[in-house]
PDB file of N, CA and C in Angstrom:
ATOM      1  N   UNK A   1     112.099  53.922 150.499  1.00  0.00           N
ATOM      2  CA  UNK A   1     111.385  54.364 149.329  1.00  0.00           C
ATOM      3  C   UNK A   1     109.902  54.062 149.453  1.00  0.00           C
ATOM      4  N   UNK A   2     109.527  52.736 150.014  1.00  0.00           N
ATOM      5  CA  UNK A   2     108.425  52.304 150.581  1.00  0.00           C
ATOM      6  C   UNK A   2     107.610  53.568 151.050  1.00  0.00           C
ATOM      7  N   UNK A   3     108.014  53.937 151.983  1.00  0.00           N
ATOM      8  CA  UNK A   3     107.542  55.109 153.318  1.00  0.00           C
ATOM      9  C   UNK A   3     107.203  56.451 152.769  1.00  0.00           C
ATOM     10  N   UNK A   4     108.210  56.784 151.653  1.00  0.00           N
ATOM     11  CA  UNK A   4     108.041  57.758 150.826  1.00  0.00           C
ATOM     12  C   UNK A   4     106.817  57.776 149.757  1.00  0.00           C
ATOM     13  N   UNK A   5     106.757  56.468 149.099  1.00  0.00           N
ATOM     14  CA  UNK A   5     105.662  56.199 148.146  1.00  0.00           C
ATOM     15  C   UNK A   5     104.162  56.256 148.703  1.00  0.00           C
ATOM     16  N   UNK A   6     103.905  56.042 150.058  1.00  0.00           N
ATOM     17  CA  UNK A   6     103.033  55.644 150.659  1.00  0.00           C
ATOM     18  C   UNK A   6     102.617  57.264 151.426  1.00  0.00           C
ATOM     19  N   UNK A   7     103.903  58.015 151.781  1.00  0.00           N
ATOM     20  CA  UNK A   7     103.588  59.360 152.015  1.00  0.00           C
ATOM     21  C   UNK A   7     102.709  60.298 151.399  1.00  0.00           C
ATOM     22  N   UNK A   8     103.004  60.020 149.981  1.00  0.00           N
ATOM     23  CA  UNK A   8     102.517  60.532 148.502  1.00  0.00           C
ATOM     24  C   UNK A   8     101.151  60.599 148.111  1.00  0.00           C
ATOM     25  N   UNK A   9     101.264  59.006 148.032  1.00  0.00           N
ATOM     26  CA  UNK A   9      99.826  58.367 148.461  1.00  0.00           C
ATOM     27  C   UNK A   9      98.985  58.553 148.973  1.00  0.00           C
ATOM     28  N   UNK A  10      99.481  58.844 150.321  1.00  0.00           N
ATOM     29  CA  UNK A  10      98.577  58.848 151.255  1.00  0.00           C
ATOM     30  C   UNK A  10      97.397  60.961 151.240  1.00  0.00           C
ATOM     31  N   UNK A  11      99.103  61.950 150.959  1.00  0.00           N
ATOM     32  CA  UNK A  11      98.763  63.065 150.805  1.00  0.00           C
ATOM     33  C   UNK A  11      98.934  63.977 149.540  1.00  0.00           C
ATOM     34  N   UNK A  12      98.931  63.278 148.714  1.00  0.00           N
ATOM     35  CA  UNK A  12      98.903  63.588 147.340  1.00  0.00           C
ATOM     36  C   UNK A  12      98.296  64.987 147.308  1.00  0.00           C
ATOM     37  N   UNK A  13      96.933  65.115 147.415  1.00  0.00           N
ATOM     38  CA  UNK A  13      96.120  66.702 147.435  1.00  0.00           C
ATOM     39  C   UNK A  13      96.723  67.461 148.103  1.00  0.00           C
ATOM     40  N   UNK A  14      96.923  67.290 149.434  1.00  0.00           N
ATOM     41  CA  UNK A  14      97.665  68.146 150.389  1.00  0.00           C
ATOM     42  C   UNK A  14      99.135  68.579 149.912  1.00  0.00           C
ATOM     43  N   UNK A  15      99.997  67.879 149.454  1.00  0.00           N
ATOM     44  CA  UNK A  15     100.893  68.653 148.156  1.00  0.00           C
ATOM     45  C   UNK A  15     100.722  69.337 147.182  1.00  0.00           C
ATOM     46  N   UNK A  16      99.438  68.938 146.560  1.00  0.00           N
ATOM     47  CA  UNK A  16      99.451  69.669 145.424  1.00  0.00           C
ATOM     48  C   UNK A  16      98.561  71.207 145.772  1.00  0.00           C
ATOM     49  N   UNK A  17      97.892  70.807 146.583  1.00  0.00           N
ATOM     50  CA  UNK A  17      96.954  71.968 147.242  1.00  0.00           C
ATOM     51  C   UNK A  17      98.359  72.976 147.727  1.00  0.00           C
ATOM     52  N   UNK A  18      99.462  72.621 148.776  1.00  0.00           N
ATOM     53  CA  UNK A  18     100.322  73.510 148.989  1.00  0.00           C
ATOM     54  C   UNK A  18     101.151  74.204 148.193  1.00  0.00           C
ATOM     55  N   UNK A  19     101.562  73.589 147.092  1.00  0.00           N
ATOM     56  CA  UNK A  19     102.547  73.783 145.457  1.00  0.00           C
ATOM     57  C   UNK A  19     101.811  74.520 145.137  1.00  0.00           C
ATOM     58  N   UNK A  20     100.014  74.607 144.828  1.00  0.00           N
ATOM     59  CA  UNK A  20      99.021  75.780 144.470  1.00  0.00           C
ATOM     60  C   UNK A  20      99.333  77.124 145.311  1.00  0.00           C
ATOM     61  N   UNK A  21      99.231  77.087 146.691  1.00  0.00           N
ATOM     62  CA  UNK A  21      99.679  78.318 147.703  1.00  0.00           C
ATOM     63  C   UNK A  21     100.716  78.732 147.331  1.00  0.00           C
ATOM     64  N   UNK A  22     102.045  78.173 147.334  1.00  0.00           N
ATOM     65  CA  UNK A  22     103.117  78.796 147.098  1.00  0.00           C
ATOM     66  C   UNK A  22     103.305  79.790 146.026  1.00  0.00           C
ATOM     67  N   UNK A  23     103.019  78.877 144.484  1.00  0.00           N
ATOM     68  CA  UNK A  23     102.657  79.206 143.741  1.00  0.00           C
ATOM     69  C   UNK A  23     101.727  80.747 143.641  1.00  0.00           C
ATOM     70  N   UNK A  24     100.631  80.832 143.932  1.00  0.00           N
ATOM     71  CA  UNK A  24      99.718  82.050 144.306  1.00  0.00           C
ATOM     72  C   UNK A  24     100.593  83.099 144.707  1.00  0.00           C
ATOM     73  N   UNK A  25     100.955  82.329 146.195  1.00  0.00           N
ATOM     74  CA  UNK A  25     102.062  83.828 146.975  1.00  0.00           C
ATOM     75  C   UNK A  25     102.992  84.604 146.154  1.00  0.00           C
ATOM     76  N   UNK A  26     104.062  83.708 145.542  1.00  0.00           N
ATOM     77  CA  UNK A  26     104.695  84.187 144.721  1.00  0.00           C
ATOM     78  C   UNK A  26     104.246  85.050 143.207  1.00  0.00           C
ATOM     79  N   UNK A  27     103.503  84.938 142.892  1.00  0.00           N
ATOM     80  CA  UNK A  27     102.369  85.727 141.967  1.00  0.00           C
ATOM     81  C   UNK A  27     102.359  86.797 142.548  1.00  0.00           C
ATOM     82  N   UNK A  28     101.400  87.160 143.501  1.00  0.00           N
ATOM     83  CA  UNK A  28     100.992  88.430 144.462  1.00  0.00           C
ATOM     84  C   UNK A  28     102.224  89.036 145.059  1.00  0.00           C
ATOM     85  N   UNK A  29     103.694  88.340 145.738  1.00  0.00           N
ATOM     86  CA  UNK A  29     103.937  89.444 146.153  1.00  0.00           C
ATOM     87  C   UNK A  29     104.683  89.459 145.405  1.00  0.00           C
ATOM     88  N   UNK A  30     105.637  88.618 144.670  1.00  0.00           N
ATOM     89  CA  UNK A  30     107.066  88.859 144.043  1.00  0.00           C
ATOM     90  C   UNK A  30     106.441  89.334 142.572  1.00  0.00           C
ATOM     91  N   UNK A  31     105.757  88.698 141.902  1.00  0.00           N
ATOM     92  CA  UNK A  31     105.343  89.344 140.622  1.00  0.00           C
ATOM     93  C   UNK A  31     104.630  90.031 140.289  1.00  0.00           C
ATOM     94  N   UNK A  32     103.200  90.517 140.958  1.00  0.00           N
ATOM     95  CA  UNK A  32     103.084  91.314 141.380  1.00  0.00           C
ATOM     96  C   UNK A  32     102.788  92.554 141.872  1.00  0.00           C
ATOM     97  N   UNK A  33     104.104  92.669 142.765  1.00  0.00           N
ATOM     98  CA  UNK A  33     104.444  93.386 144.256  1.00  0.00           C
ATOM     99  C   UNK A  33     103.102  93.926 144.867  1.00  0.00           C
ATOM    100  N   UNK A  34     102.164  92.997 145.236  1.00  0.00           N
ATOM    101  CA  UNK A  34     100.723  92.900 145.772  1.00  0.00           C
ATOM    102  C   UNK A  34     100.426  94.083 146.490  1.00  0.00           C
ATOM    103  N   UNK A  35     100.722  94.291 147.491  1.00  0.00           N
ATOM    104  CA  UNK A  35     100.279  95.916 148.469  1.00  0.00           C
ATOM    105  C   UNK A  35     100.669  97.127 147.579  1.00  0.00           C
ATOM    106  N   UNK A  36     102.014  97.014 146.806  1.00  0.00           N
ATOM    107  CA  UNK A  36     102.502  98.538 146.600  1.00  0.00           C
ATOM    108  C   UNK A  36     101.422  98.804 145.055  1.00  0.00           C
ATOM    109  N   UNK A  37     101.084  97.958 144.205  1.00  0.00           N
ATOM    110  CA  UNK A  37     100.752  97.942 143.213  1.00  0.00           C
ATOM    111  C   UNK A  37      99.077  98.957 143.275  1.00  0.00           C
ATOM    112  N   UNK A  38      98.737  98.457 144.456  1.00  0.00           N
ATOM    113  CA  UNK A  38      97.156  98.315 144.846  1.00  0.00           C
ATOM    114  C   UNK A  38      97.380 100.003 145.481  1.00  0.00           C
ATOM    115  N   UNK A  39      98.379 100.600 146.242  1.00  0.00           N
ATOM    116  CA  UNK A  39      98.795 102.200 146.506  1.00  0.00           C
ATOM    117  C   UNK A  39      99.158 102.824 144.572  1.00  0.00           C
ATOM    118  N   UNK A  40      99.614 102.179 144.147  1.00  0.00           N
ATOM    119  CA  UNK A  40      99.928 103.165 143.099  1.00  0.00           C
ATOM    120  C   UNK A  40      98.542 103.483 142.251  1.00  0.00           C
ATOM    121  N   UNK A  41      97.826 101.988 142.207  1.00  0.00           N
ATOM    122  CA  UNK A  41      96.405 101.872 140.875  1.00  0.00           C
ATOM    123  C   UNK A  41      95.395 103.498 142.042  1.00  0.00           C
ATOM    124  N   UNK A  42      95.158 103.205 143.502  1.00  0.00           N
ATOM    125  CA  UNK A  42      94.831 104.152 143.519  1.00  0.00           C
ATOM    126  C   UNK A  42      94.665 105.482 143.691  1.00  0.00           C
ATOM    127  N   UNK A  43      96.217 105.946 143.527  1.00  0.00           N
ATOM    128  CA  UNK A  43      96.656 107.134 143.702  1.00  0.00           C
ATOM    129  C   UNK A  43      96.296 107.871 141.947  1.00  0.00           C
ATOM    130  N   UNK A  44      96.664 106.652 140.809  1.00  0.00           N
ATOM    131  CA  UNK A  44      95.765 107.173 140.021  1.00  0.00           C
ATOM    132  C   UNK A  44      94.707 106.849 139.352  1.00  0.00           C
ATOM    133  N   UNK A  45      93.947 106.355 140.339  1.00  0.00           N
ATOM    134  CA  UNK A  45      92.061 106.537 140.180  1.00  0.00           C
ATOM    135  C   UNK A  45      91.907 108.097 140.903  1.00  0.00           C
ATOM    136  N   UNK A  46      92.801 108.163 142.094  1.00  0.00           N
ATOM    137  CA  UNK A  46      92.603 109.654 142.956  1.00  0.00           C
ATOM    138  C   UNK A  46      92.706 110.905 141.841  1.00  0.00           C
ATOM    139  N   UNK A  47      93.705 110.513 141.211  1.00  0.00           N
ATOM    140  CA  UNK A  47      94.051 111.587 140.286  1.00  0.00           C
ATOM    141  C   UNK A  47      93.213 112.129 138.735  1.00  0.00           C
ATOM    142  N   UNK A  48      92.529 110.933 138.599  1.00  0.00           N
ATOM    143  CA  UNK A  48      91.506 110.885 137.328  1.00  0.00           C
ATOM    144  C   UNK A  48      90.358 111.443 138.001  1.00  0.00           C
ATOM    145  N   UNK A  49      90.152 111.100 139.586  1.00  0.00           N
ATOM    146  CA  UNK A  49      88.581 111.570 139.947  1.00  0.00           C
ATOM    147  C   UNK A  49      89.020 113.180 140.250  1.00  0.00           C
ATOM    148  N   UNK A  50      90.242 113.587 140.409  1.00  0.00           N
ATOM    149  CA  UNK A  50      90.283 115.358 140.270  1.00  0.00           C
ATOM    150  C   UNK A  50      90.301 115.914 139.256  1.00  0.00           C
ATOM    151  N   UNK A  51      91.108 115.210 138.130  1.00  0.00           N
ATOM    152  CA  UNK A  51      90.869 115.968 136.733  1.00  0.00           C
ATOM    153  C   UNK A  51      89.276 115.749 136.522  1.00  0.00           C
ATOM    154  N   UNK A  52      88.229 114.326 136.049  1.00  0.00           N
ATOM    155  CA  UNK A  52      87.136 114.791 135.843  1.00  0.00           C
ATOM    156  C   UNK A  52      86.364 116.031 136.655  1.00  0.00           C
ATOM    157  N   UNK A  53      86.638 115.625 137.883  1.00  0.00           N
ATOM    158  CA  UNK A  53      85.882 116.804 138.525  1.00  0.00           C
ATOM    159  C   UNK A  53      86.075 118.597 138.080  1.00  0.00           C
ATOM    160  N   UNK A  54      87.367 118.504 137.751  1.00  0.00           N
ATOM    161  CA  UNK A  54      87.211 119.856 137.039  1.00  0.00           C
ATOM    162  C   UNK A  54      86.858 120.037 135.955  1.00  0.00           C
ATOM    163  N   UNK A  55      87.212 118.888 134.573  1.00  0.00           N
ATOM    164  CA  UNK A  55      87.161 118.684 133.591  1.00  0.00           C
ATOM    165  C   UNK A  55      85.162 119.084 133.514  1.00  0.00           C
ATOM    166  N   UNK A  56      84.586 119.004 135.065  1.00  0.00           N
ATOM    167  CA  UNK A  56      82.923 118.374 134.927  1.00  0.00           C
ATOM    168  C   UNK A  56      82.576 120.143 134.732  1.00  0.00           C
ATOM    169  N   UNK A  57      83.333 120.978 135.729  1.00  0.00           N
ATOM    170  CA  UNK A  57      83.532 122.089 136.091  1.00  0.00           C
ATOM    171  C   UNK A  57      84.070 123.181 135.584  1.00  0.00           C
ATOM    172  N   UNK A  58      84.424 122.850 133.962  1.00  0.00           N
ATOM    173  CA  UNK A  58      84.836 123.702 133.291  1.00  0.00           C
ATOM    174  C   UNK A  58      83.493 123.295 132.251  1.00  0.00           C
ATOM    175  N   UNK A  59      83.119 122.234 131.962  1.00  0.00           N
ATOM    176  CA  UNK A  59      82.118 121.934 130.761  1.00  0.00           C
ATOM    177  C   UNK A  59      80.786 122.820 131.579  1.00  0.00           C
ATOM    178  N   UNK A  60      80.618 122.680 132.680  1.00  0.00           N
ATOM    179  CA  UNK A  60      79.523 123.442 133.703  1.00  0.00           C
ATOM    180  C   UNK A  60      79.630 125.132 133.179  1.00  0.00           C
ATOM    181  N   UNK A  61      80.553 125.608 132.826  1.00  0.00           N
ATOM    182  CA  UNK A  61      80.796 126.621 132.465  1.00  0.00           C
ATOM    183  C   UNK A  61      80.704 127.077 130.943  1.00  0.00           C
ATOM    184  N   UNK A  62      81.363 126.272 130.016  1.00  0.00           N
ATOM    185  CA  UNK A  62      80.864 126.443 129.046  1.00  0.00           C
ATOM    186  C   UNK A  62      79.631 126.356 128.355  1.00  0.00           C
ATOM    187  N   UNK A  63      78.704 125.429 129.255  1.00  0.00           N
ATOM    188  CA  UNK A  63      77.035 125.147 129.416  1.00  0.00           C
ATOM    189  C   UNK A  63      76.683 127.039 129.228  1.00  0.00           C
ATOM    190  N   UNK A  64      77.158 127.272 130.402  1.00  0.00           N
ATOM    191  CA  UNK A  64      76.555 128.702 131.314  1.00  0.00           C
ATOM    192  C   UNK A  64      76.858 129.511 129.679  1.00  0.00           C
ATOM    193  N   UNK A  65      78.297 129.898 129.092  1.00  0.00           N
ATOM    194  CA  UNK A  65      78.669 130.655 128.225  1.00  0.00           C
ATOM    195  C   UNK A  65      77.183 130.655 126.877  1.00  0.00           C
ATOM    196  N   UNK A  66      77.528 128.996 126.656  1.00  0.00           N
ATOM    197  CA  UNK A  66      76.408 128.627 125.590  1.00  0.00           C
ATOM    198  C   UNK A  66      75.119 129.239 125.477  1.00  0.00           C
ATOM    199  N   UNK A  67      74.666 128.700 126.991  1.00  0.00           N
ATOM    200  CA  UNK A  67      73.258 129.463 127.150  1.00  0.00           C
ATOM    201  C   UNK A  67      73.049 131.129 127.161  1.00  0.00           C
ATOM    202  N   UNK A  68      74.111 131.576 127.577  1.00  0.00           N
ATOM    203  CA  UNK A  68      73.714 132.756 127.760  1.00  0.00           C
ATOM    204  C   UNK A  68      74.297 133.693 126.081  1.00  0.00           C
ATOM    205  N   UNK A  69      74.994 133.091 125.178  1.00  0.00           N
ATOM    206  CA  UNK A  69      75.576 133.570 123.954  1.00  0.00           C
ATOM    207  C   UNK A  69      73.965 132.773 123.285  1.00  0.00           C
ATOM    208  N   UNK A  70      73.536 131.877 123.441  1.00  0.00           N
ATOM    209  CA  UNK A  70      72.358 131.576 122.648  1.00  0.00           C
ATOM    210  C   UNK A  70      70.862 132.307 122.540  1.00  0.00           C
ATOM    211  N   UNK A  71      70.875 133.027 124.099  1.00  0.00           N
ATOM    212  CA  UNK A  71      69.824 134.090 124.905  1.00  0.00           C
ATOM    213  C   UNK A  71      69.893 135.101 124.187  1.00  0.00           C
ATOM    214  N   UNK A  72      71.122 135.579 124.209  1.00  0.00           N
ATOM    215  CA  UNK A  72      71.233 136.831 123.161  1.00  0.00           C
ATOM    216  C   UNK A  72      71.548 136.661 121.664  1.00  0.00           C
ATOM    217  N   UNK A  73      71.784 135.584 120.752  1.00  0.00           N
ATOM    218  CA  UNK A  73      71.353 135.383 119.869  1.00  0.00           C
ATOM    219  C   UNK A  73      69.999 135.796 119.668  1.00  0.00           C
ATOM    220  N   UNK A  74      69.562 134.848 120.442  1.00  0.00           N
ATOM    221  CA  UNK A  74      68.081 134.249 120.215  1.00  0.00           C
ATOM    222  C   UNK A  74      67.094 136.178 120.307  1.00  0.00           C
ATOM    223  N   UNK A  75      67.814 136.987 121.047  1.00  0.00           N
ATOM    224  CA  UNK A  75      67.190 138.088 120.977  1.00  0.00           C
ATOM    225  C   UNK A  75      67.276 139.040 119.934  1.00  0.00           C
ATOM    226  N   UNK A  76      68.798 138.718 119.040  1.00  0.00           N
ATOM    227  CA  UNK A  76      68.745 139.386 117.901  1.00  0.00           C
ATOM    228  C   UNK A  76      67.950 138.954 116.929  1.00  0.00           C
ATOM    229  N   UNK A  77      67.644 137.656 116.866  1.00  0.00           N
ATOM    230  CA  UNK A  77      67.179 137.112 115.830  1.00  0.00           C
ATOM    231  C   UNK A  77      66.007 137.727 115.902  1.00  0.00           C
ATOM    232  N   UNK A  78      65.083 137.435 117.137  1.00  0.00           N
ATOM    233  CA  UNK A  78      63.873 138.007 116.951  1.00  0.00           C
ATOM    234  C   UNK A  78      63.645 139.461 116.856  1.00  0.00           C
ATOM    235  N   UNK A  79      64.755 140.486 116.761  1.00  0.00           N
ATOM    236  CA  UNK A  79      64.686 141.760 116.364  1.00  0.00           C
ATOM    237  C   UNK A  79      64.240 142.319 115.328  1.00  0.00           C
ATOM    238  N   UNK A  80      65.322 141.194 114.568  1.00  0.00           N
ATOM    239  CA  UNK A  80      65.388 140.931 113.019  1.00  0.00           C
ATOM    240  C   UNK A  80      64.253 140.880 112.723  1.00  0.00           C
ATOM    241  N   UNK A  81      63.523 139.527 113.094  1.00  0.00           N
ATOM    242  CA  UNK A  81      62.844 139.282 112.815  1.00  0.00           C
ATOM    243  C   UNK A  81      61.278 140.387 112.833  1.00  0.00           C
ATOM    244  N   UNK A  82      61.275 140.617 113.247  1.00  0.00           N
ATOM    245  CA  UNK A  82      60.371 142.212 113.795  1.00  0.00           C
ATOM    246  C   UNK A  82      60.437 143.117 112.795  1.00  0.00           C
ATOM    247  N   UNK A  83      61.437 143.623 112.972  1.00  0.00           N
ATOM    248  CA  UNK A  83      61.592 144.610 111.557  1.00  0.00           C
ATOM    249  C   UNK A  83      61.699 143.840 110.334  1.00  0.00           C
ATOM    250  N   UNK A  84      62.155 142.830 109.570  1.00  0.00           N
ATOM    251  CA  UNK A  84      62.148 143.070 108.315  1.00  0.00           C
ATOM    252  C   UNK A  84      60.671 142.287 108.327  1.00  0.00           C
ATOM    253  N   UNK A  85      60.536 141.198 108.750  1.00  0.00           N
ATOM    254  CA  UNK A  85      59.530 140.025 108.587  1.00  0.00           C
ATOM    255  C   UNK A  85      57.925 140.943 109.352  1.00  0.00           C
ATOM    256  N   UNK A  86      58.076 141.833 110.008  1.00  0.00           N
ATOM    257  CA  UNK A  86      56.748 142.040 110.809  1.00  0.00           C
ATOM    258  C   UNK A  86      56.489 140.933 111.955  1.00  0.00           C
ATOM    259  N   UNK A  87      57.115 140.124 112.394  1.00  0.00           N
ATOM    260  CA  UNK A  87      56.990 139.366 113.682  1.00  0.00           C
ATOM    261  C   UNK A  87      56.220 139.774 115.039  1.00  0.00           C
ATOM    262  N   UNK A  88      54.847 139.215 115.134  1.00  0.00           N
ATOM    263  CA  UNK A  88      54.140 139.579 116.185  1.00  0.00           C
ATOM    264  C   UNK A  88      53.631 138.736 117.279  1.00  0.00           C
ATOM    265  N   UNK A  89      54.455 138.634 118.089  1.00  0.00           N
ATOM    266  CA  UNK A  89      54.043 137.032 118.885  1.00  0.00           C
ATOM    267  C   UNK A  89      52.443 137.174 119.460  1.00  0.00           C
ATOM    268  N   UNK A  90      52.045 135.995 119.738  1.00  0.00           N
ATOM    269  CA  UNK A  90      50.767 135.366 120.513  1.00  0.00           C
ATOM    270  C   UNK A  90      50.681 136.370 121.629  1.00  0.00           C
ATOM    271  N   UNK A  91      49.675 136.732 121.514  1.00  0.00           N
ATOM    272  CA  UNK A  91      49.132 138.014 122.535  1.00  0.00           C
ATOM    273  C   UNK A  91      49.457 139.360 122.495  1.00  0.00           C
ATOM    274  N   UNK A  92      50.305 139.508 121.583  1.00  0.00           N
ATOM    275  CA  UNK A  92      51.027 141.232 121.369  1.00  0.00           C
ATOM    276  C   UNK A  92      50.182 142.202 120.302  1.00  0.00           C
ATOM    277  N   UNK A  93      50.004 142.977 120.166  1.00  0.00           N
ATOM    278  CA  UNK A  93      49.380 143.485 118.994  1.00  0.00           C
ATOM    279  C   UNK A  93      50.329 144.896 118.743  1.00  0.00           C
ATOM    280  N   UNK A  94      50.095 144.767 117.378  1.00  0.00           N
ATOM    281  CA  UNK A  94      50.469 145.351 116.240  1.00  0.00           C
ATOM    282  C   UNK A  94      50.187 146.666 116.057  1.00  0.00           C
ATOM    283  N   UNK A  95      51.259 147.735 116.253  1.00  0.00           N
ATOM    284  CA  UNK A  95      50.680 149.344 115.431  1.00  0.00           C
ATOM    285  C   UNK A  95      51.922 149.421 114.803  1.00  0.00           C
ATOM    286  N   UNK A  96      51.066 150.607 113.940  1.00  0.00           N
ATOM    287  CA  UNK A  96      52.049 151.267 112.656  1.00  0.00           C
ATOM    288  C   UNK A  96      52.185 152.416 113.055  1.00  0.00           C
ATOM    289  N   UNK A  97      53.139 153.616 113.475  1.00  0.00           N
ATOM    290  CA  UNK A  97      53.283 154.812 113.177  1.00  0.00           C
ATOM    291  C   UNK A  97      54.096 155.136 112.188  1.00  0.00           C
ATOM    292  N   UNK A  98      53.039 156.079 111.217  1.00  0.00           N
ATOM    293  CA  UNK A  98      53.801 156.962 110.425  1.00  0.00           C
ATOM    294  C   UNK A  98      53.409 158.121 110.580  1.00  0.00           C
ATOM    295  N   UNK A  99      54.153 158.518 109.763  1.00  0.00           N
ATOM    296  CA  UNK A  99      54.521 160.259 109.722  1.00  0.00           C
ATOM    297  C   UNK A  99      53.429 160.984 109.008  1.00  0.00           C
ATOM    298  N   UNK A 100      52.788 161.743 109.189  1.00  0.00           N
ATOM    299  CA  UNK A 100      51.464 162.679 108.789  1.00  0.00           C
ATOM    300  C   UNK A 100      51.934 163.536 107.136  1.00  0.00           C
ATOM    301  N   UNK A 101      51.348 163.125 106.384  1.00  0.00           N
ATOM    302  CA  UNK A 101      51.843 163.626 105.566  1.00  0.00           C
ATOM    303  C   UNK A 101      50.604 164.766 105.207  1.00  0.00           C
ATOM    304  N   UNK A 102      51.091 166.064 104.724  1.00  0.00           N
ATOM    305  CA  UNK A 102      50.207 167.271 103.916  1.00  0.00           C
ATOM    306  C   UNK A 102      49.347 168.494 105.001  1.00  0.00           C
ATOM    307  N   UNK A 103      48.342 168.242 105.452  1.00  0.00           N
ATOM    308  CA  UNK A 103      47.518 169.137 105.926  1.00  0.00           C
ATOM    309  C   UNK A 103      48.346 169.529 107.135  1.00  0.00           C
ATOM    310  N   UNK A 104      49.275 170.336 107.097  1.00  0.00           N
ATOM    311  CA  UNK A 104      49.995 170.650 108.459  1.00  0.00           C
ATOM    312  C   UNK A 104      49.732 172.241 108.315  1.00  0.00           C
TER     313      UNK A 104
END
């Protein structure tokens, strides 16, 4: 018992340091399952970086729709704007034709 007490003694850390390892291992592979876990997390990170990428690639498109449904808004408005309002932008100038009325 002597020999034993003095074993203890002597490597106390070095037990408890190894009881820590074991401990660890069993964490990682049995609980866990360390390698397969680390294939599954990034098969779906793989799978989130293809949906955003299209997800990026369809919003890229609806950009395009926006702009170009806002272009032609933006051209009716100023039609409108022309005829009822008289709208004459910076540098354009202005005529009236009408119709000749009498001395014909």
């Amino acid at each position: 018992m002597n020999a034993l007490q003095n074993f203890f003694n002597r490597y106390w850390v070095t037990a408890a340091l190894v009881i820590v390892l074991f401990t660890l291992i069993r964490q990682s592979f049995y609980i866990n399952e360390f390698p397969f876990s680390l294939y599954e997390k990034q098969a779906i990170i793989n799978k989130n970086i293809e949906e955003n990428a299209l997800l990026q690639q369809k919003n890229a498109m609806k950009i395009l729709e926006l702009q170009e449904n806002s272009a032609s808004g933006s051209e009716i408005l100023e039609s409108q704007a022309r005829y009822r309002l008289g709208l004459v932008k910076k540098g354009e100038r202005y005529y009236q034709i009408s119709e000749r009325v009498g001395n014909e």
